[in-house]
PDB file of N, CA and C in Angstrom:
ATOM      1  N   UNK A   1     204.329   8.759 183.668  1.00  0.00           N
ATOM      2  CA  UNK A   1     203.390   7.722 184.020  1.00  0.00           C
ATOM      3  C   UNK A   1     201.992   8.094 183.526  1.00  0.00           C
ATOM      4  N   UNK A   2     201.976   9.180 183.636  1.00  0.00           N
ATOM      5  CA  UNK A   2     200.483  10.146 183.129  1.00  0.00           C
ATOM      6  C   UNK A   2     200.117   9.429 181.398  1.00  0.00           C
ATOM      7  N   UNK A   3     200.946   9.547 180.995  1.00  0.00           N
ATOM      8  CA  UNK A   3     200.570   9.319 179.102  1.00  0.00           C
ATOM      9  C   UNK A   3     200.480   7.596 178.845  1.00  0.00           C
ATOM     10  N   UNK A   4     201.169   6.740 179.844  1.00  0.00           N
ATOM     11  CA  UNK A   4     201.259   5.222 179.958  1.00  0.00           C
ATOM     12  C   UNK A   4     199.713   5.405 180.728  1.00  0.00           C
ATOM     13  N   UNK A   5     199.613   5.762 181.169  1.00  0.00           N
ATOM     14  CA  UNK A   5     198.050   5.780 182.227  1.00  0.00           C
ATOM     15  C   UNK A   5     196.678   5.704 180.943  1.00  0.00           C
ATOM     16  N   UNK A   6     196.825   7.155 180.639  1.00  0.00           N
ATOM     17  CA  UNK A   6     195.895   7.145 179.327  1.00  0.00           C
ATOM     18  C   UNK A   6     195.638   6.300 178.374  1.00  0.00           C
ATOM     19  N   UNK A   7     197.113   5.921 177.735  1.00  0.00           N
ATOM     20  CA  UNK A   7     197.031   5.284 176.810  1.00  0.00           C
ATOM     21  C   UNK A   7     196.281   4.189 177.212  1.00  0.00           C
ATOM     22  N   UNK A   8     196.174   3.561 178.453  1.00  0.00           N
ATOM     23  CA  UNK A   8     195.805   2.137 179.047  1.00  0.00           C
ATOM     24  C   UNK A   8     194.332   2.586 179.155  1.00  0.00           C
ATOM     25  N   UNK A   9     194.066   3.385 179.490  1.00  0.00           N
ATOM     26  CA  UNK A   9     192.431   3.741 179.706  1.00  0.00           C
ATOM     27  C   UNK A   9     191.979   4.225 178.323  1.00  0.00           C
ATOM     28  N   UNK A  10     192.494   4.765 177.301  1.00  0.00           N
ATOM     29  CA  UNK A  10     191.951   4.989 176.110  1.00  0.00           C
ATOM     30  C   UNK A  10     191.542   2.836 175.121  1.00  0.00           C
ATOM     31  N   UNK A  11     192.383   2.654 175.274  1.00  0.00           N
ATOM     32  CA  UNK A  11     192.605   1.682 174.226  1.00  0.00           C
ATOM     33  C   UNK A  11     192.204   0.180 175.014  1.00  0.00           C
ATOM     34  N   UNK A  12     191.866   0.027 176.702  1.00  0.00           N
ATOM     35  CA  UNK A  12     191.977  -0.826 176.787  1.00  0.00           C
ATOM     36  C   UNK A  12     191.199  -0.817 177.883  1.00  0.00           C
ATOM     37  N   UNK A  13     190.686  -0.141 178.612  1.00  0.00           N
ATOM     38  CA  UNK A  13     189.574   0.235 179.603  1.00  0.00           C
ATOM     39  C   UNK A  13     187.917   0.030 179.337  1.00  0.00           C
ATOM     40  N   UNK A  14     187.373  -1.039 180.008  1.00  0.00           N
ATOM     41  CA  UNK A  14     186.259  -1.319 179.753  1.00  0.00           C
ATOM     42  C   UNK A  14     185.229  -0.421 180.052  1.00  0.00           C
ATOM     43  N   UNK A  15     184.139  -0.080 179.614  1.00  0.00           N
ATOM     44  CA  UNK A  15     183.241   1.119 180.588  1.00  0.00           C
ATOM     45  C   UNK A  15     182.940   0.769 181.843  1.00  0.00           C
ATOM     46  N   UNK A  16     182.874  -0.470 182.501  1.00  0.00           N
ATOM     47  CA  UNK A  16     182.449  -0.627 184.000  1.00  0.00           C
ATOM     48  C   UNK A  16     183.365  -0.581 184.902  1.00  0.00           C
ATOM     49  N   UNK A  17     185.315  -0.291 184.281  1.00  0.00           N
ATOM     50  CA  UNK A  17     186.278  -0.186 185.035  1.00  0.00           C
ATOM     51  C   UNK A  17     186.291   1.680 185.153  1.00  0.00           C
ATOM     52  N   UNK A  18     187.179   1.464 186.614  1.00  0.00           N
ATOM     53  CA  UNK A  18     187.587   2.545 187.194  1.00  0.00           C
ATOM     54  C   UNK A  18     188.936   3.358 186.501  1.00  0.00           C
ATOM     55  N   UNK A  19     189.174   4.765 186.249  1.00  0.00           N
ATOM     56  CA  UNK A  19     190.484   4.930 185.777  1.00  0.00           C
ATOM     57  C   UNK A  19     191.395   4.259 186.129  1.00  0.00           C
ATOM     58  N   UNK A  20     192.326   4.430 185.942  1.00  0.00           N
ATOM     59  CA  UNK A  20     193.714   3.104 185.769  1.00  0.00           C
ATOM     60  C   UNK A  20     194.063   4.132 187.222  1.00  0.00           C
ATOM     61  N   UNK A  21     195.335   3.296 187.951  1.00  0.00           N
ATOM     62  CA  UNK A  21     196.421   3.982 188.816  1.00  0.00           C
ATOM     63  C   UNK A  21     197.579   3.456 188.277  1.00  0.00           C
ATOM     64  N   UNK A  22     198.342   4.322 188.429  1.00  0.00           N
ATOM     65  CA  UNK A  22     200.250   3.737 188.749  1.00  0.00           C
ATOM     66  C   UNK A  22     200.347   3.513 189.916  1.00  0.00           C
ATOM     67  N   UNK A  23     201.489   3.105 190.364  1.00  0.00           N
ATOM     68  CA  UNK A  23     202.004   2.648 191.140  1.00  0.00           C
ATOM     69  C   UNK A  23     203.760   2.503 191.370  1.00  0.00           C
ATOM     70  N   UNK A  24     204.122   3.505 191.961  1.00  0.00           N
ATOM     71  CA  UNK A  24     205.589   3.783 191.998  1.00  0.00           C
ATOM     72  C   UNK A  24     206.213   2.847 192.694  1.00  0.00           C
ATOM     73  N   UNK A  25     207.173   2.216 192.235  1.00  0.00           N
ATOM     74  CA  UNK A  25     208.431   1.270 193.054  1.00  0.00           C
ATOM     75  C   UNK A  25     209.371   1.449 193.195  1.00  0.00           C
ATOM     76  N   UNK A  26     209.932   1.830 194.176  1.00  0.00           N
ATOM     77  CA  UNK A  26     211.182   2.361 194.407  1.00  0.00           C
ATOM     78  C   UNK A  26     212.228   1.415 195.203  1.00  0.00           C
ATOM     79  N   UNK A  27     213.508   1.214 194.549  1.00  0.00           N
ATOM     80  CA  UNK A  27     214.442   0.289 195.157  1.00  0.00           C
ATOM     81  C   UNK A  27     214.803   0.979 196.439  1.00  0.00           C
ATOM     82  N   UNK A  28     215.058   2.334 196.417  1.00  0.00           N
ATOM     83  CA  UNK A  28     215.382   2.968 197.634  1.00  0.00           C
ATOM     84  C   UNK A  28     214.250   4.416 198.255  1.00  0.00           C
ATOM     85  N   UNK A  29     213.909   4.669 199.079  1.00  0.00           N
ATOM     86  CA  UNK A  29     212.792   5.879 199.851  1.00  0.00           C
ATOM     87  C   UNK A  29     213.766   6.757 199.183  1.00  0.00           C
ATOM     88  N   UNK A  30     212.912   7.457 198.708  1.00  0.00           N
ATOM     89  CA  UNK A  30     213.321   9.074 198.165  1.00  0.00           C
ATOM     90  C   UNK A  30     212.364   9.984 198.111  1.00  0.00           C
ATOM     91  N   UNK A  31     211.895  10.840 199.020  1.00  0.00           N
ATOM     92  CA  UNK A  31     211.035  11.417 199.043  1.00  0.00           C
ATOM     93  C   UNK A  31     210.947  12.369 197.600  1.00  0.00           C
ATOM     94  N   UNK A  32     211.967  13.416 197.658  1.00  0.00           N
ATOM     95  CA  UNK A  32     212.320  14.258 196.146  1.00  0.00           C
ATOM     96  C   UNK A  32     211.580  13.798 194.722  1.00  0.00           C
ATOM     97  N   UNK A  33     212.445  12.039 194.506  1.00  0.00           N
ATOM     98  CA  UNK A  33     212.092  11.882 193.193  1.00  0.00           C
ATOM     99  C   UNK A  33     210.564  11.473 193.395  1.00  0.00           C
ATOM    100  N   UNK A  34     209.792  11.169 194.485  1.00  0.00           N
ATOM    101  CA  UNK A  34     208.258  10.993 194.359  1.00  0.00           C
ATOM    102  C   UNK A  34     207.802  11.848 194.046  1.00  0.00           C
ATOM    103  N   UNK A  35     208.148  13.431 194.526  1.00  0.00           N
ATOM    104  CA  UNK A  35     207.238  13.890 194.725  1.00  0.00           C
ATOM    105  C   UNK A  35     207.690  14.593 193.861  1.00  0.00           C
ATOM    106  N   UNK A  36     208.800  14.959 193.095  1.00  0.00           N
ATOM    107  CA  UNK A  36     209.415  15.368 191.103  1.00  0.00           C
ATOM    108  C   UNK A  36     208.129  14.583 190.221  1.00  0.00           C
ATOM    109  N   UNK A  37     208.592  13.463 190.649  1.00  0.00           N
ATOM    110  CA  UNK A  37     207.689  12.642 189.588  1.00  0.00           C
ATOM    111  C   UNK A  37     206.134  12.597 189.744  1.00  0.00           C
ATOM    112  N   UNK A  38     204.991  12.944 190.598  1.00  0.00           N
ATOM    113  CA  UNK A  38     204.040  13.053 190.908  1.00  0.00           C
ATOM    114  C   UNK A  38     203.876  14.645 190.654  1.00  0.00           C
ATOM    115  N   UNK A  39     204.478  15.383 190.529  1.00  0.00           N
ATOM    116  CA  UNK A  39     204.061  17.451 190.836  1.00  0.00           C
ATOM    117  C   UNK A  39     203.629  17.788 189.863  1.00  0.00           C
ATOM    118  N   UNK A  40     203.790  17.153 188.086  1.00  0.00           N
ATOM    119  CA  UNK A  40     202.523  17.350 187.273  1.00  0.00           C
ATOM    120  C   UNK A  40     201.500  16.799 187.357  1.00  0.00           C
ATOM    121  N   UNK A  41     201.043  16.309 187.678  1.00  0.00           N
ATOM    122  CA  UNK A  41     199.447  15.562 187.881  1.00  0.00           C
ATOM    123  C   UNK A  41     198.614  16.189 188.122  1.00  0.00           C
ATOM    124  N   UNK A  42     197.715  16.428 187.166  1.00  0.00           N
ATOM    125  CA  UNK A  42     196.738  17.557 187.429  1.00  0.00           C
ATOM    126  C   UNK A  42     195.854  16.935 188.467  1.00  0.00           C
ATOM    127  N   UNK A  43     195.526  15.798 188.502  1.00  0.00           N
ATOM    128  CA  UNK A  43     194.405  15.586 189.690  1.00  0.00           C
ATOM    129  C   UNK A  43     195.312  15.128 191.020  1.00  0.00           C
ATOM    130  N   UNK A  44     194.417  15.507 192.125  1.00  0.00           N
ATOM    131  CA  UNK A  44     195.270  15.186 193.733  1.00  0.00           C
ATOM    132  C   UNK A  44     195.761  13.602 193.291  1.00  0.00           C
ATOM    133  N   UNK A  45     196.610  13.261 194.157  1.00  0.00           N
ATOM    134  CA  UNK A  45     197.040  12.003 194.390  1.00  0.00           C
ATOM    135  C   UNK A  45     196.265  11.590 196.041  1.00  0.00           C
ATOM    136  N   UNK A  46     195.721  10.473 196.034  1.00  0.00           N
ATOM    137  CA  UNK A  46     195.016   9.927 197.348  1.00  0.00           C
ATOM    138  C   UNK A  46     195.292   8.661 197.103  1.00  0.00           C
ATOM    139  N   UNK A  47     194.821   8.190 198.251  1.00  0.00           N
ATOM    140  CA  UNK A  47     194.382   6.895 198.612  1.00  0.00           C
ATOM    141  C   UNK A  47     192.812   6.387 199.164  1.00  0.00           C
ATOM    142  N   UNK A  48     192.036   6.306 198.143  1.00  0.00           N
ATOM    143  CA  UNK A  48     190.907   5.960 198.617  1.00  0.00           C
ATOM    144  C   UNK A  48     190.552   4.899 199.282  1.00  0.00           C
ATOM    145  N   UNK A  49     191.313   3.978 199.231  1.00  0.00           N
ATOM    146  CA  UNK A  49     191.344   2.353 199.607  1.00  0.00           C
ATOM    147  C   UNK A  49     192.517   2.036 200.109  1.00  0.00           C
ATOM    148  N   UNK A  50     192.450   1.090 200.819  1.00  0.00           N
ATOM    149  CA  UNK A  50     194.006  -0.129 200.798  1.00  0.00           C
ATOM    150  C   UNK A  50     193.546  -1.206 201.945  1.00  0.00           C
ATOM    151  N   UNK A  51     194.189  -2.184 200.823  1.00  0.00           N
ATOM    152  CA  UNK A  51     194.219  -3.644 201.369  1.00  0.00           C
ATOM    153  C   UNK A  51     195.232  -3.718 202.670  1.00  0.00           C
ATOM    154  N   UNK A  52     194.132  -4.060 203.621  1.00  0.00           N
ATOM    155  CA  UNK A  52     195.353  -5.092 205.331  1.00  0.00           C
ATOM    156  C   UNK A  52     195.923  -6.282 204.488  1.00  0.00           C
ATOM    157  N   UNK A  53     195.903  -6.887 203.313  1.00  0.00           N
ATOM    158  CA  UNK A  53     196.651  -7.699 203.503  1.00  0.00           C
ATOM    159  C   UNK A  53     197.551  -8.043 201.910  1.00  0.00           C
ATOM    160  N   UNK A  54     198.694  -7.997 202.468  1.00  0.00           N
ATOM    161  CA  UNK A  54     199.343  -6.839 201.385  1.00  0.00           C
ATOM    162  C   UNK A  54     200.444  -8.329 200.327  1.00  0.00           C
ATOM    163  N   UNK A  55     200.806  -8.441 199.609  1.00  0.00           N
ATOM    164  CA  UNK A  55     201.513  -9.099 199.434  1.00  0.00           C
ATOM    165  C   UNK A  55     203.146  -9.479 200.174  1.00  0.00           C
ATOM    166  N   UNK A  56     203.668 -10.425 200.641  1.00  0.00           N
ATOM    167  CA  UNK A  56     204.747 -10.332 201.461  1.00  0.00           C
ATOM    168  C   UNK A  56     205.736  -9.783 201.227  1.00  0.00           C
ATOM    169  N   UNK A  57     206.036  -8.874 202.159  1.00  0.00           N
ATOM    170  CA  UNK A  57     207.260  -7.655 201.592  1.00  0.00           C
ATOM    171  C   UNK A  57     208.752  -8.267 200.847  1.00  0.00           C
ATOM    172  N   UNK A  58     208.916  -9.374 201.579  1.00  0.00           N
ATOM    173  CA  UNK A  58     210.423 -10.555 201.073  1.00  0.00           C
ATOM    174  C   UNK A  58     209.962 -10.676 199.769  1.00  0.00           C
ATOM    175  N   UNK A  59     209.372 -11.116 199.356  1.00  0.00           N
ATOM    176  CA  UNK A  59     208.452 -11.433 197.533  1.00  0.00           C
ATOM    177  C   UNK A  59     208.312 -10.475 196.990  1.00  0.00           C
ATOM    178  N   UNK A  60     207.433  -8.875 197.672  1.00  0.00           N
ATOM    179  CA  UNK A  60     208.070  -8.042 197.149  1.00  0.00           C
ATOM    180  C   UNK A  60     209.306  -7.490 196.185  1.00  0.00           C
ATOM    181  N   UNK A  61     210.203  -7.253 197.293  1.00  0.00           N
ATOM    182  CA  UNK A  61     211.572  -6.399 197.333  1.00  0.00           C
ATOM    183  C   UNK A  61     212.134  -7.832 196.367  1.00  0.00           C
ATOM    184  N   UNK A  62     212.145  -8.696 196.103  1.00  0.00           N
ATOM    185  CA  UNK A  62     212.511  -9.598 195.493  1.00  0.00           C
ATOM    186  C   UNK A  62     212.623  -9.742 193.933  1.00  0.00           C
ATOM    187  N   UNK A  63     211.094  -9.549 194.054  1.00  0.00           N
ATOM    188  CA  UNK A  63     210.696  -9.118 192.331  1.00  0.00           C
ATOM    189  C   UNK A  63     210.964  -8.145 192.342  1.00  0.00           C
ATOM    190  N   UNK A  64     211.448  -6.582 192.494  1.00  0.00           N
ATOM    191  CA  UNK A  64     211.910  -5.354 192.147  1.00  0.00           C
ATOM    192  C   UNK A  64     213.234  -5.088 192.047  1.00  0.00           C
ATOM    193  N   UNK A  65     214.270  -6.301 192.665  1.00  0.00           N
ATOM    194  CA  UNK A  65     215.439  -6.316 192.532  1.00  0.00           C
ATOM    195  C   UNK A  65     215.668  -7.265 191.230  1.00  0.00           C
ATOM    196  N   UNK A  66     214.825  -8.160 190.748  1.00  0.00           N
ATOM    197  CA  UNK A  66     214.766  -8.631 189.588  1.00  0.00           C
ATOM    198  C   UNK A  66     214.340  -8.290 188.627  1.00  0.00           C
ATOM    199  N   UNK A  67     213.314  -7.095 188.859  1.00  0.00           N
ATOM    200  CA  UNK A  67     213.107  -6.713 187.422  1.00  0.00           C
ATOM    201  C   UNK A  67     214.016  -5.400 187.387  1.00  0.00           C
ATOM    202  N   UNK A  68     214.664  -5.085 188.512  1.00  0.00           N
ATOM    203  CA  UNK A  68     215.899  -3.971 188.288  1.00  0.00           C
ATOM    204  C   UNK A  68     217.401  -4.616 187.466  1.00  0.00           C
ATOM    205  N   UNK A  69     217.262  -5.718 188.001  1.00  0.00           N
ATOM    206  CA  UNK A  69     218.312  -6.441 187.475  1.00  0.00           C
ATOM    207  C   UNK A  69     218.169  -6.381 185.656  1.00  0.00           C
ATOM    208  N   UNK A  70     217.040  -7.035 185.126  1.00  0.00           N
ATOM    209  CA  UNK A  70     216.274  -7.351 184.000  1.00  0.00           C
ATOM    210  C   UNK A  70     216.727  -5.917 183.039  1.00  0.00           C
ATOM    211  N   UNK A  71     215.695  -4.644 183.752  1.00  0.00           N
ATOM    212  CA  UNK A  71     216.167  -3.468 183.317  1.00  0.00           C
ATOM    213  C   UNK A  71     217.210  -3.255 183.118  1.00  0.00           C
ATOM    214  N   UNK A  72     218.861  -3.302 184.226  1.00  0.00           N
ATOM    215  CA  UNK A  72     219.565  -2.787 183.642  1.00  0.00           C
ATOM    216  C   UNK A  72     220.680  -4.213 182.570  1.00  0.00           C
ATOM    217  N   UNK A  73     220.104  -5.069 182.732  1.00  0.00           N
ATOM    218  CA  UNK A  73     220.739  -5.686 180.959  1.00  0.00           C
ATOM    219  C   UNK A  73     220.226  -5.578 179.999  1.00  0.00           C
ATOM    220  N   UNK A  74     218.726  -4.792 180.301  1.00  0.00           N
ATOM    221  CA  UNK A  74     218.372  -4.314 178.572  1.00  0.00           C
ATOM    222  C   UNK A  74     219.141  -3.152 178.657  1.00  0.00           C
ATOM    223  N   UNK A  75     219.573  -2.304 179.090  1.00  0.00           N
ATOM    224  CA  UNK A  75     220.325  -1.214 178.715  1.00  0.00           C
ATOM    225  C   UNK A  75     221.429  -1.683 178.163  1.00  0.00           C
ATOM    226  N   UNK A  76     221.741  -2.638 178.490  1.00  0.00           N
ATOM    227  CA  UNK A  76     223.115  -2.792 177.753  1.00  0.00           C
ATOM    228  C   UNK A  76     222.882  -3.584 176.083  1.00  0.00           C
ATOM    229  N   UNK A  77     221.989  -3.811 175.955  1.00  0.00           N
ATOM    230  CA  UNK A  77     221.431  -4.322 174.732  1.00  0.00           C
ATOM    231  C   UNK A  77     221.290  -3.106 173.292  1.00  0.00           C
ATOM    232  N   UNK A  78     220.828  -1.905 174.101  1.00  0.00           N
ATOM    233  CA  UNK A  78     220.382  -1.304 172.959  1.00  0.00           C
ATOM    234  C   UNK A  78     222.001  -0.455 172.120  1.00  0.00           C
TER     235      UNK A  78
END
């Protein structure tokens, strides 16, 4: 996520914006692969902010089962 991050802040980051974040989505809680996938990051991971009012979790989990869906028929494409 680190080199997708950059690339977005090198090539496409205005000077009055803030570094970019990711944002992990996970179909299922897995503590392990978060914290596999976060343990190179040279800078802390925080939360400086967050919105009370969040998008609705049903709409959520909705779109992530659709773009999981999406994902795995491009696999079968290549």
């Amino acid at each position: 996520m680190d080199f997708y991050l950059e690339a977005l802040d090198r090539d496409y980051k205005k000077p009055h914006e803030n570094p970019s974040v990711g944002v992990l989505l996970c179909k299922e809680k897995d503590d392990e692969i978060v914290e596999i996938a976060l343990s190179r990051s040279l800078s802390p991971t925080m939360i400086a902010t967050y919105e009370t009012h969040l998008i609705d979790k049903a709409l959520l989990r909705n779109k992530l089962h659709e773009f999981y869906e999406i994902s795995l028929l491009g696999e079968g494409e290549i």
